[in-house]
Protein backbone atom coordinates (compact mmCIF):
# COMPACT_ATOMS: atom_id res chain seq x y z
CA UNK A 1 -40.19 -4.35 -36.11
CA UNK A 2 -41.12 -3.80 -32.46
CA UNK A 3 -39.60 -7.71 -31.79
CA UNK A 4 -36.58 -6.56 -33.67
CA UNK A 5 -35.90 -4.03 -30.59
CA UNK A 6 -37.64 -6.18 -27.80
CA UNK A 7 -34.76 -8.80 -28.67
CA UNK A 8 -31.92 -6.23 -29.13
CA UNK A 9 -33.12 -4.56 -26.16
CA UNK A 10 -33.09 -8.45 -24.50
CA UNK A 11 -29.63 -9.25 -25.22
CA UNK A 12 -27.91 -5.76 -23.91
CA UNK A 13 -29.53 -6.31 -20.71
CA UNK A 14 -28.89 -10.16 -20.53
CA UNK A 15 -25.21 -9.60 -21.07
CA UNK A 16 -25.02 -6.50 -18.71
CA UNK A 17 -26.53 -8.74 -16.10
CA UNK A 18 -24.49 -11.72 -17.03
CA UNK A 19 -21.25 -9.09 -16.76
CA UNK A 20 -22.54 -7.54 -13.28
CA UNK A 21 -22.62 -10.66 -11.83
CA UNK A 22 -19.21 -11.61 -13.31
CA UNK A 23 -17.73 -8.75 -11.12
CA UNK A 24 -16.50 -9.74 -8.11
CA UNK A 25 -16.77 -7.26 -4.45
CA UNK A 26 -13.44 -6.96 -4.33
CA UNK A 27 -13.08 -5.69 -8.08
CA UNK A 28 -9.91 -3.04 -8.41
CA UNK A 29 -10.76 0.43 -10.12
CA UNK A 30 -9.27 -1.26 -13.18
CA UNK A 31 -11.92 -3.43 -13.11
CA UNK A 32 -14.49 -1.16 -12.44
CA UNK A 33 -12.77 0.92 -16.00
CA UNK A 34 -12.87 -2.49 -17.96
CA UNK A 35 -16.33 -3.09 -16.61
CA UNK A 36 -17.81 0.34 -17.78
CA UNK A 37 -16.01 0.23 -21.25
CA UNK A 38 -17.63 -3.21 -22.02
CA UNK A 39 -20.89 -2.00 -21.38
CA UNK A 40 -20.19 1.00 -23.33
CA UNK A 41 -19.29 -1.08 -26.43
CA UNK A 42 -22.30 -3.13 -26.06
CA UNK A 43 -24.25 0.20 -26.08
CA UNK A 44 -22.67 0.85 -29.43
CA UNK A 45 -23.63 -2.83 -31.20
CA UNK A 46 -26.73 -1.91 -29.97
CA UNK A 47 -27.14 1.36 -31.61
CA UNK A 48 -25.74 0.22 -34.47
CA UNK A 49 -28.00 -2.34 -35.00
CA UNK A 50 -31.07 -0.80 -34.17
CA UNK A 51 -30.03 1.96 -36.73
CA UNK A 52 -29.73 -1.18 -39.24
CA UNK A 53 -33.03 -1.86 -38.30
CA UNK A 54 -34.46 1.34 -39.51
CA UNK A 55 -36.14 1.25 -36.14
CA UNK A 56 -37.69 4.96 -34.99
CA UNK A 57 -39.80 5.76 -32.10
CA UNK A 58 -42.26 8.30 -32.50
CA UNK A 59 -41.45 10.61 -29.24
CA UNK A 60 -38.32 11.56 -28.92
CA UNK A 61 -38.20 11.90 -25.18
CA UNK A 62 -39.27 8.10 -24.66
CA UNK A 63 -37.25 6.58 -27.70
CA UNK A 64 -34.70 3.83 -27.33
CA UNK A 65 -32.24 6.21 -29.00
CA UNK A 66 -32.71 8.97 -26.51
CA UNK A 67 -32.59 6.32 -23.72
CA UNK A 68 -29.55 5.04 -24.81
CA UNK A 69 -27.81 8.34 -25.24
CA UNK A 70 -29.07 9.07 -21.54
CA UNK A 71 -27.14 5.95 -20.46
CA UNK A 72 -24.17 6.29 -22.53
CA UNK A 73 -23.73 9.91 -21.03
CA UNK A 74 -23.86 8.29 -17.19
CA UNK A 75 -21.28 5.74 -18.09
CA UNK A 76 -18.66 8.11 -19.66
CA UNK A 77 -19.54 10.44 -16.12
CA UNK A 78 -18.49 7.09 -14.69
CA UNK A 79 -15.67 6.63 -16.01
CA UNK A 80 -14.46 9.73 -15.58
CA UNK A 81 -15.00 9.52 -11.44
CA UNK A 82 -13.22 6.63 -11.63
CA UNK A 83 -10.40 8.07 -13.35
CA UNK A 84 -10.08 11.19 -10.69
CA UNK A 85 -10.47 8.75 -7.86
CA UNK A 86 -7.32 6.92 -9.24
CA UNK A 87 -5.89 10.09 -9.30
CA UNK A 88 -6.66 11.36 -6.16
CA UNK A 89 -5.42 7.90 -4.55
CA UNK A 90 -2.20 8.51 -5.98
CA UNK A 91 -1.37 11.72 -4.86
CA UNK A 92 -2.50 10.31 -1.13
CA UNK A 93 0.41 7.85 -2.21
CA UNK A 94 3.13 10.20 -3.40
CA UNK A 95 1.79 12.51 -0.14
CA UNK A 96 2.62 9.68 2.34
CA UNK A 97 5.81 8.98 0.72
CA UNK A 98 7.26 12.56 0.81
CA UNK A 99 6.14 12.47 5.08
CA UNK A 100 7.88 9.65 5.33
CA UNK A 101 10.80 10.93 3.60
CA UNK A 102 10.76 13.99 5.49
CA UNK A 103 10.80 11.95 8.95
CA UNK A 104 14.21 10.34 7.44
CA UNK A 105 15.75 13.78 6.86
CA UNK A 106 14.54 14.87 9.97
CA UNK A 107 16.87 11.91 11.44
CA UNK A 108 19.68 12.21 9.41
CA UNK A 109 19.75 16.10 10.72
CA UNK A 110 19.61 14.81 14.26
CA UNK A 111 22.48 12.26 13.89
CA UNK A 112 24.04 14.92 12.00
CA UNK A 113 24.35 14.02 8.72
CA UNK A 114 24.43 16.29 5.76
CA UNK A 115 21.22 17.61 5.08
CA UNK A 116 21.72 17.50 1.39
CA UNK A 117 21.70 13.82 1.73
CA UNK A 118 19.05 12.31 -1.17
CA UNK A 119 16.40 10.64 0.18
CA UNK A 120 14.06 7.99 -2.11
CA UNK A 121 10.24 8.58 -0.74
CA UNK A 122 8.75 5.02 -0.05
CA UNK A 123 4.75 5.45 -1.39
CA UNK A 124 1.98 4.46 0.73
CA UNK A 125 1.42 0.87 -0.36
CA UNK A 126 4.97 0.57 -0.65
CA UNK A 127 7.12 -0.03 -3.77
CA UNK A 128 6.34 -2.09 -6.76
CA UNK A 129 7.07 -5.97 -5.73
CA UNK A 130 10.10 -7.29 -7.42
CA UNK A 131 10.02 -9.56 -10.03
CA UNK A 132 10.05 -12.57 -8.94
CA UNK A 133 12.53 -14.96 -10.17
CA UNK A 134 11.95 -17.75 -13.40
CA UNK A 135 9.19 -20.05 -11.71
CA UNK A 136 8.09 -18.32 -9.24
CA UNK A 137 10.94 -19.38 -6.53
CA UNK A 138 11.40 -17.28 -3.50
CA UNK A 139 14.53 -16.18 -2.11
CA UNK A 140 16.18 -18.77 -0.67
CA UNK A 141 18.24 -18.15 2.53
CA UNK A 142 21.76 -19.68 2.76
CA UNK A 143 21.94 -21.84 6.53
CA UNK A 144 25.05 -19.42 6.97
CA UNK A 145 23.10 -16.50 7.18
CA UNK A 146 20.27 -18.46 9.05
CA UNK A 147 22.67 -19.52 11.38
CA UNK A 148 24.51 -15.94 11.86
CA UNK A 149 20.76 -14.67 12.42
CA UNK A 150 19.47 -16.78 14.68
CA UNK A 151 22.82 -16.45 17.17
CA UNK A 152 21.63 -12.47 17.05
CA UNK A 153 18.40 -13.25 17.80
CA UNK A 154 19.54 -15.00 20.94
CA UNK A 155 21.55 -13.01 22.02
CA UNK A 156 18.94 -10.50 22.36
CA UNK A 157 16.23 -12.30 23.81
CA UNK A 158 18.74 -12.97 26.80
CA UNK A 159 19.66 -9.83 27.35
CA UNK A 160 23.25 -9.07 25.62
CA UNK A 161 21.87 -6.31 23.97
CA UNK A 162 25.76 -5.22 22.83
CA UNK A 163 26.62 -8.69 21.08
CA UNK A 164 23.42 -8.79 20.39
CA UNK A 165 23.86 -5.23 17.93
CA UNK A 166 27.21 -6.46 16.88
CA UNK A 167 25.88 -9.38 15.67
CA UNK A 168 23.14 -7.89 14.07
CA UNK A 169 25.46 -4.82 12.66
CA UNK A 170 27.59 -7.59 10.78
CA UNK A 171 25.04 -9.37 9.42
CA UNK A 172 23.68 -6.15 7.55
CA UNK A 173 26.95 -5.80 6.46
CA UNK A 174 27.91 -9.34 5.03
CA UNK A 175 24.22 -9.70 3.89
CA UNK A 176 23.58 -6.80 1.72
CA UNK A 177 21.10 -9.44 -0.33
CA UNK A 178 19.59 -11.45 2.02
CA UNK A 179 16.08 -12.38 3.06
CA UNK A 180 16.47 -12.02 6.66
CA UNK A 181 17.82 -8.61 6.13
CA UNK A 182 14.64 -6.54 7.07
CA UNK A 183 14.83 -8.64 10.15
CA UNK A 184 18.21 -8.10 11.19
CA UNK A 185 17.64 -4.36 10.22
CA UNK A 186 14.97 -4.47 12.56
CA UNK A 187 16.92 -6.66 15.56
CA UNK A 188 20.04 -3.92 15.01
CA UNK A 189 17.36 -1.30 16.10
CA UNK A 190 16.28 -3.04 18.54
CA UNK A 191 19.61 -3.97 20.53
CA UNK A 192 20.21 0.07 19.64
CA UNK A 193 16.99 1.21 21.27
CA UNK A 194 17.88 -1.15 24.61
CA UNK A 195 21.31 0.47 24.30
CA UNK A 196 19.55 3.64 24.76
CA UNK A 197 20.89 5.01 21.19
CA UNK A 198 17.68 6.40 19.81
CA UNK A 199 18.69 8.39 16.98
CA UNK A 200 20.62 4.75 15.56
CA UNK A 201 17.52 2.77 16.67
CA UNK A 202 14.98 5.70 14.91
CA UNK A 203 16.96 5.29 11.41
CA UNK A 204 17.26 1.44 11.68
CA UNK A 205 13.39 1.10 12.50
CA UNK A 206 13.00 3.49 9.49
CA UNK A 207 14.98 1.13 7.44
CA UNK A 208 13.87 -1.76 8.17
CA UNK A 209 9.95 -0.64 7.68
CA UNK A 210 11.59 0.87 3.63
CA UNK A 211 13.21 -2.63 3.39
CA UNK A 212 9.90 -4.49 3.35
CA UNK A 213 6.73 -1.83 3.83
CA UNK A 214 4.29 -4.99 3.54
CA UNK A 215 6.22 -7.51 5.03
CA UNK A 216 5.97 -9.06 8.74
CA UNK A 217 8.28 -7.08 10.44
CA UNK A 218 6.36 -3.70 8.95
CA UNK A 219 3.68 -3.00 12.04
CA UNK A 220 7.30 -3.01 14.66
CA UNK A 221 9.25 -1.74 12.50
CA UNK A 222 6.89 1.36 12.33
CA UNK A 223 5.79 1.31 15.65
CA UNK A 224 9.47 1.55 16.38
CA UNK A 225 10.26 4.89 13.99
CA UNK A 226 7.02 6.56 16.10
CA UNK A 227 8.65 5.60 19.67
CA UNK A 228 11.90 7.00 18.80
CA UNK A 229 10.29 9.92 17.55
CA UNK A 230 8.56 10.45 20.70
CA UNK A 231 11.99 9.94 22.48
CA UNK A 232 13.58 12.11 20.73
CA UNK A 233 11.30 14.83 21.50
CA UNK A 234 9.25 15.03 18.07
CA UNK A 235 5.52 14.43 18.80
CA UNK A 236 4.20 15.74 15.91
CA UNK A 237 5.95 13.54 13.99
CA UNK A 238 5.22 10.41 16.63
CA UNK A 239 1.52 11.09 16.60
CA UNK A 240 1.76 10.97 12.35
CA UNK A 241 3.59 7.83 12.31
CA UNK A 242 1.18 5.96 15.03
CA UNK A 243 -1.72 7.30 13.11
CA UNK A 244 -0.13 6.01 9.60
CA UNK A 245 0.53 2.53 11.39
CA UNK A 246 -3.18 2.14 12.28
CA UNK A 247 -4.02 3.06 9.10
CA UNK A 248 -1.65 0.26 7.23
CA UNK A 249 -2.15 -2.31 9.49
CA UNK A 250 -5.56 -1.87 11.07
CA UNK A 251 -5.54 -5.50 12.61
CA UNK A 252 -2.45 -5.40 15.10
CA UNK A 253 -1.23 -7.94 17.77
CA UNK A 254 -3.26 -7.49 20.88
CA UNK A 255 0.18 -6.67 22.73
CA UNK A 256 1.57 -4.07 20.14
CA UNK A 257 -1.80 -2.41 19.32
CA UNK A 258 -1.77 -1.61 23.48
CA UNK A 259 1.37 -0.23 23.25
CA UNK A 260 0.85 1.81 20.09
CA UNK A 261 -2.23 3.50 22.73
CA UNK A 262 0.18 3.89 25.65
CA UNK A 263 3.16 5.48 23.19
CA UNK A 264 0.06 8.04 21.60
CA UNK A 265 -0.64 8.67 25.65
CA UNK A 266 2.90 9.43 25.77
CA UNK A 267 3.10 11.34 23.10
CA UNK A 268 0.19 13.64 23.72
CA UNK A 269 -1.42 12.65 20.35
CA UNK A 270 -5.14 13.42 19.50
């Protein structure tokens, strides 16, 4: 009887091992849930078949029962941290949003819009990817719109910071769909911060960063909404969006991470 349970015992640890090592570092709290629950269900074979068995230890507080009660007990405690550390990341999430939908109202009552305006709050992490299209395509960008982008561009690298917003301020308009439109969102702010229009510039930034949260415009795009902010008089509200563009993107350009520290100077931040 006693090799019955050595070998039962044997195979739940073999296959917990086997399973641990089958769990990758970078393992998602999902995992982590999936993870526990399998080794919860092998706990329950096990019981079952050492009840089968008709296997009983003598003292209760060293039996294989008792032990695997013990166990059983730590993974359900588990599984339950896991569960309020899901839920504590998502109210960090739905927290972030609602700042960053605050800073847009904020705007909207400096450029005086209504304040009753309704406002969608981006979460941290930004919003759920699209799906993509049938086989995986990407969006592919007409040589129009290329075209109509790149002439923007140029025109602001040289200096014509007025075509250069027209240009950009059409292209929005004609390219509601388009690929390149977080980047022209994000050229039309800048030609409007050059042009000394902040509040424009502040809610172009803003919507540029909404357009694409993750994509490679994100870090100036953000970096832009906190120097308007400044501008505009509204440290607090500076000083939370540098600290929130540190925290997304911890790895910035060597040039915009330097000026992210002299706009916190500027802005008096802690």
């Amino acid at each position: 009887m006693r090799g019955v349970l050595t070998a039962l015992v044997t195979s739940l640890f073999l296959s917990h091992g086997a399973a641990a090592q089958g769990l990758p570092p970078e393992a998602t709290l999902e995992d982590i849930r999936l993870y526990l629950k399998e080794i919860d269900t092998q706990l329950e074979t096990l019981r079952a078949q050492l009840l089968a068995t008709g296997v009983r230890a003598p003292t209760p507080q060293g039996s294989a029962q008792t032990r695997f009660d013990r166990l059983k007990a730590e993974i359900e405690d588990l599984t339950a941290r896991v569960e309020r550390l899901e839920g504590w990341i998502r109210n960090i999430a739905e927290d972030g949003g609602r700042r960053y939908a605050d800073v847009e109202f904020r705007l909207s009552e400096l450029e005086g819009n209504p304040a009753s305006t309704e406002i969608k709050p981006v979460p941290l992490g930004g919003e759920e990817p699209a799906t993509p299209p049938e086989g995986g395509e990407k969006p592919v960008t007409a040589l129009s719109e290329q075209g109509d982008f790149d002439a923007a561009q140029a025109l602001l690298k040289d200096g014509k910071t007025q075509e250069a917003e027209a240009a950009f301020r059409r292209f929005v308009a004609d390219n509601p769909g388009s690929p390149l439109l977080p980047a022209a969102t994000l050229g039309l702010a800048e030609a409007q911060m050059a042009l000394g229009r902040t509040r424009e510039a502040a809610k172009n930034y803003l919507g540029a960063f909404n357009l694409a949260p993750q994509g490679a415009e994100a870090p100036q795009a953000l970096f832009g909404v906190g120097r308007a902010l400044r501008l505009l008089g509204q440290l607090s509200e500076a000083c939370l969006t540098f600290d929130e563009l540190e925290r997304r993107f911890p790895e910035l350009a060597p040039d915009l991470a330097a000026s992210v520290v002299e706009e916190r100077r500027s802005a008096g931040c802690s």
